[in-house]
N, C-alpha and C. Protein backbone atom coordinates (compact mmCIF):
# COMPACT_ATOMS: atom_id res chain seq x y z
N UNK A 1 202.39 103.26 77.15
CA UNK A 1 203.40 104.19 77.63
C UNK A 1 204.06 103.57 78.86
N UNK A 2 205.08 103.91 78.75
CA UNK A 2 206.02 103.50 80.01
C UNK A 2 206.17 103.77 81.16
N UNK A 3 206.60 103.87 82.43
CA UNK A 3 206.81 104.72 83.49
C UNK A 3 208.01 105.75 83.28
N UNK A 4 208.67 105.32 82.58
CA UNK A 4 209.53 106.27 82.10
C UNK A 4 209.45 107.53 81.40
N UNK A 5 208.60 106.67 80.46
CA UNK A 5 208.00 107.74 79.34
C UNK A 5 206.97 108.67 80.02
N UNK A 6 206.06 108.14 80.86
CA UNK A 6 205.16 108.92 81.72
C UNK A 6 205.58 109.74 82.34
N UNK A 7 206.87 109.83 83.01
CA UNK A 7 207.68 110.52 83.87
C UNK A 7 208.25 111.92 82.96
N UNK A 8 208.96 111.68 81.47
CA UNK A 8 208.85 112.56 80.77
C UNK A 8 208.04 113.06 80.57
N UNK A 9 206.79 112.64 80.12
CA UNK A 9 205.69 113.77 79.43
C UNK A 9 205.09 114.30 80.74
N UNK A 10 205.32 113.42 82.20
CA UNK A 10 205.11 114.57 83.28
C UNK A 10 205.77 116.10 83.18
N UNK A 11 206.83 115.74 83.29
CA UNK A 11 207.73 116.72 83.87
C UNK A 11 207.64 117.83 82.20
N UNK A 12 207.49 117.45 81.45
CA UNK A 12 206.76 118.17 80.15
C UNK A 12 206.20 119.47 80.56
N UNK A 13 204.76 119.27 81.45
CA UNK A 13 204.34 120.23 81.68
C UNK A 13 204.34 121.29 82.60
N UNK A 14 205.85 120.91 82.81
CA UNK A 14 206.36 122.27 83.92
C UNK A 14 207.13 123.16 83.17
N UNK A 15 207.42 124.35 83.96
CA UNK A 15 207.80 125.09 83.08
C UNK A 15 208.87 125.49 83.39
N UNK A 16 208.85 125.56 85.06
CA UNK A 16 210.29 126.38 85.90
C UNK A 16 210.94 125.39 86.23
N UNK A 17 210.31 123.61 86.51
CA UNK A 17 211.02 122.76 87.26
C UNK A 17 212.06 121.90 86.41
N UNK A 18 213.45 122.39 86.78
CA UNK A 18 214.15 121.43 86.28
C UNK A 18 213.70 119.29 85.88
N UNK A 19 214.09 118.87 85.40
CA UNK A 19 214.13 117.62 84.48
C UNK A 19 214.07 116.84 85.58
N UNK A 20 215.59 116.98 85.79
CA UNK A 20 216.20 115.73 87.14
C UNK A 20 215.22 116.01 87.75
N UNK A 21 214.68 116.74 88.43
CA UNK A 21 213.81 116.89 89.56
C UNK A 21 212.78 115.97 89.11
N UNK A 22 212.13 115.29 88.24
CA UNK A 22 211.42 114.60 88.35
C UNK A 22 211.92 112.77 87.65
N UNK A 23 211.05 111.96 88.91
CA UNK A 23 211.78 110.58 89.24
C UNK A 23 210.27 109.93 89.24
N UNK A 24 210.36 108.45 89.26
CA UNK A 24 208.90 107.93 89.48
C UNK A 24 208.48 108.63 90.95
N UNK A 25 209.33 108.72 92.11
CA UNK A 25 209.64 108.60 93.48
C UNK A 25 208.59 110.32 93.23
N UNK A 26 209.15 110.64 92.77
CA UNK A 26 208.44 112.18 93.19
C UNK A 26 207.25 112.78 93.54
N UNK A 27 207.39 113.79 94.79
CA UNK A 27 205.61 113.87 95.23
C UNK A 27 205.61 115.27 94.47
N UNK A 28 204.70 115.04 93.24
CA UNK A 28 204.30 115.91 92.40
C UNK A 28 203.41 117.40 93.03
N UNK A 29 203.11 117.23 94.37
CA UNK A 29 201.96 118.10 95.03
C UNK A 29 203.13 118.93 95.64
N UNK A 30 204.38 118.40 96.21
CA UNK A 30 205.57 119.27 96.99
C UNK A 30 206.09 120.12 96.31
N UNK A 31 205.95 119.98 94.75
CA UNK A 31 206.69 120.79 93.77
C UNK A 31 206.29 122.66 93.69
N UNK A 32 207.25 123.17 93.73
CA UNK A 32 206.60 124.88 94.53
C UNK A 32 205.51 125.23 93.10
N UNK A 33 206.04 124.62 91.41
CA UNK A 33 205.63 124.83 90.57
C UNK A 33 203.99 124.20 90.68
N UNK A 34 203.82 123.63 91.21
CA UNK A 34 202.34 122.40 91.34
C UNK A 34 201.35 123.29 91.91
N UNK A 35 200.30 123.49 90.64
CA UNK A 35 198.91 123.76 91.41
C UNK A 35 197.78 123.53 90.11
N UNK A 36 196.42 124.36 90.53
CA UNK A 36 195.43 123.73 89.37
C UNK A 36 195.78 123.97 87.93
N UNK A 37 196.58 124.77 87.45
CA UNK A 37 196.94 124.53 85.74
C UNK A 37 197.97 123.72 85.58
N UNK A 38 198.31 123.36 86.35
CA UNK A 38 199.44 122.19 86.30
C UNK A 38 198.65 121.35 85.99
N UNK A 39 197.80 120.92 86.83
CA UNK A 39 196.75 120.20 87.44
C UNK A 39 196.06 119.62 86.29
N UNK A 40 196.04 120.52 85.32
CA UNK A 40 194.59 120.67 84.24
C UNK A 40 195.66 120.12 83.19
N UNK A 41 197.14 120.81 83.32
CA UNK A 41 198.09 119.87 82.21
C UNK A 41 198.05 118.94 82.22
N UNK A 42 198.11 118.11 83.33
CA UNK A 42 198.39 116.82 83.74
C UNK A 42 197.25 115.97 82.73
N UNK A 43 196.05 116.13 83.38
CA UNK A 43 194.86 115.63 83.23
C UNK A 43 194.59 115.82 81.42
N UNK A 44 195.43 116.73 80.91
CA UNK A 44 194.91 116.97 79.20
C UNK A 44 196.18 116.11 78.97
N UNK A 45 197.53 116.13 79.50
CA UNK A 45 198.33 115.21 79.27
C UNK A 45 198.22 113.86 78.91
N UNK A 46 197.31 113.08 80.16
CA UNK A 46 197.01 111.55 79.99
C UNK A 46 195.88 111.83 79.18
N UNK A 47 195.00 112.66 79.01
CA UNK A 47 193.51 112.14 78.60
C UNK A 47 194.71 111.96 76.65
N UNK A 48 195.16 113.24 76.38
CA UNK A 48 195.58 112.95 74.98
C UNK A 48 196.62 111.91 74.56
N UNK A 49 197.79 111.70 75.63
CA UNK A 49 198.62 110.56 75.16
C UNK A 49 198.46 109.27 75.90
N UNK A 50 197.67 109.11 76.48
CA UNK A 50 197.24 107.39 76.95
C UNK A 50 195.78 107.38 76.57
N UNK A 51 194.71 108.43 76.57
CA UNK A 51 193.59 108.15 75.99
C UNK A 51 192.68 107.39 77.26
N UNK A 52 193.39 108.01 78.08
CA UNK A 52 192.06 107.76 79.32
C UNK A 52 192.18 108.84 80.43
N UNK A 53 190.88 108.96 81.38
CA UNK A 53 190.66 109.81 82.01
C UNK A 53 191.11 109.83 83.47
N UNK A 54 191.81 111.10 83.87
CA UNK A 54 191.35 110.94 85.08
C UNK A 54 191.04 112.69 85.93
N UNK A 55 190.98 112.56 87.27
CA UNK A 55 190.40 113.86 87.43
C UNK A 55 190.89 114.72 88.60
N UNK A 56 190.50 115.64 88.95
CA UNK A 56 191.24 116.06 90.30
C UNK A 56 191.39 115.49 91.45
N UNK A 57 189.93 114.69 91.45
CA UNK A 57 190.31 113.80 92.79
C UNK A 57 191.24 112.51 92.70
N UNK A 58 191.83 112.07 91.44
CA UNK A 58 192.56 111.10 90.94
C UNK A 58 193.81 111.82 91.33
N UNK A 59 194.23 112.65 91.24
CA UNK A 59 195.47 113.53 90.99
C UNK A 59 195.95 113.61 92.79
N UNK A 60 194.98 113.90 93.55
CA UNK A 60 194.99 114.41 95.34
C UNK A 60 194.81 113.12 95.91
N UNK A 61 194.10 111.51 95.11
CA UNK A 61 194.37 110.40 96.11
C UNK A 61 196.57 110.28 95.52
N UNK A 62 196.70 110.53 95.03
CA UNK A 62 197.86 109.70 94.87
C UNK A 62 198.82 111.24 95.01
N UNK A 63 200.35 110.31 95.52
CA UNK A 63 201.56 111.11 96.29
C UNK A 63 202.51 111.22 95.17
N UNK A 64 202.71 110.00 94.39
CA UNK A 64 204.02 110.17 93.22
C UNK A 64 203.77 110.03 91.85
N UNK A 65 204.33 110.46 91.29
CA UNK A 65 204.13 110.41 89.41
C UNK A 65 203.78 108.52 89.35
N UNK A 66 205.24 107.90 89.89
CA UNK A 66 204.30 106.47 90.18
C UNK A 66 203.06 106.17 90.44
N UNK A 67 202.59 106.37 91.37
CA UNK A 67 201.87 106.30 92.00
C UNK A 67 200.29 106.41 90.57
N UNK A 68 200.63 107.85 90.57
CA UNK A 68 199.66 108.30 89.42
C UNK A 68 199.39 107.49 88.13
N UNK A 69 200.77 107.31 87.67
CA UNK A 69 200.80 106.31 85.79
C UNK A 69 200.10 104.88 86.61
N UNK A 70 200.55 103.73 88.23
CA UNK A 70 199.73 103.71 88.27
C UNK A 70 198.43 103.06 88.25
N UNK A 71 197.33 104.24 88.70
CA UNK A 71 196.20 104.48 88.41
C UNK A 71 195.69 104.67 87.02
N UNK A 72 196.41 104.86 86.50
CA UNK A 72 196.25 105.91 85.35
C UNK A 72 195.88 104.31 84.38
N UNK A 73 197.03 103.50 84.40
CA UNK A 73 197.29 101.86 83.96
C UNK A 73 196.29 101.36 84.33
N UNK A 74 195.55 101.52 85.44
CA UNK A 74 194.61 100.49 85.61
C UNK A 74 192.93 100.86 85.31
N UNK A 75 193.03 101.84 84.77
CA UNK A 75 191.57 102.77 84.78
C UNK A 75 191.28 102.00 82.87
């Protein structure tokens, strides 16, 4: 998966937050929509379309969707 593509299937699991609003750049934690079922999207997000894990404390070391894919790449 791409950073691009990662960036889509981020912003996937919002519900109220407009599209544009999400960029690699973006601090996913500032978002008013962002909290633990987001949280839990995220985490069922990568575990089902990249097929690896990560966890809450994976999610709170890192600031941007970058940042996150990543970790996410190197796990």
């Amino acid at each position: 998966m791409t950073l691009d593509e990662f960036v889509k299937a981020f912003a996937a699991e919002f519900d109220d937050t407009p599209t544009e609003q999400f960029t690699p750049s973006t601090n996913y934690r500032e978002l008013e929509e962002w909290g633990s079922l987001t949280a839990l999207s995220i985490i069922s997000m990568v575990d089902d379309e990249m097929n690896k894990r990560v966890t809450g404390a994976d999610l709170r070391k890192c600031a941007t969707i970058e940042e996150l894919y990543n970790l996410v790449e190197s796990k």
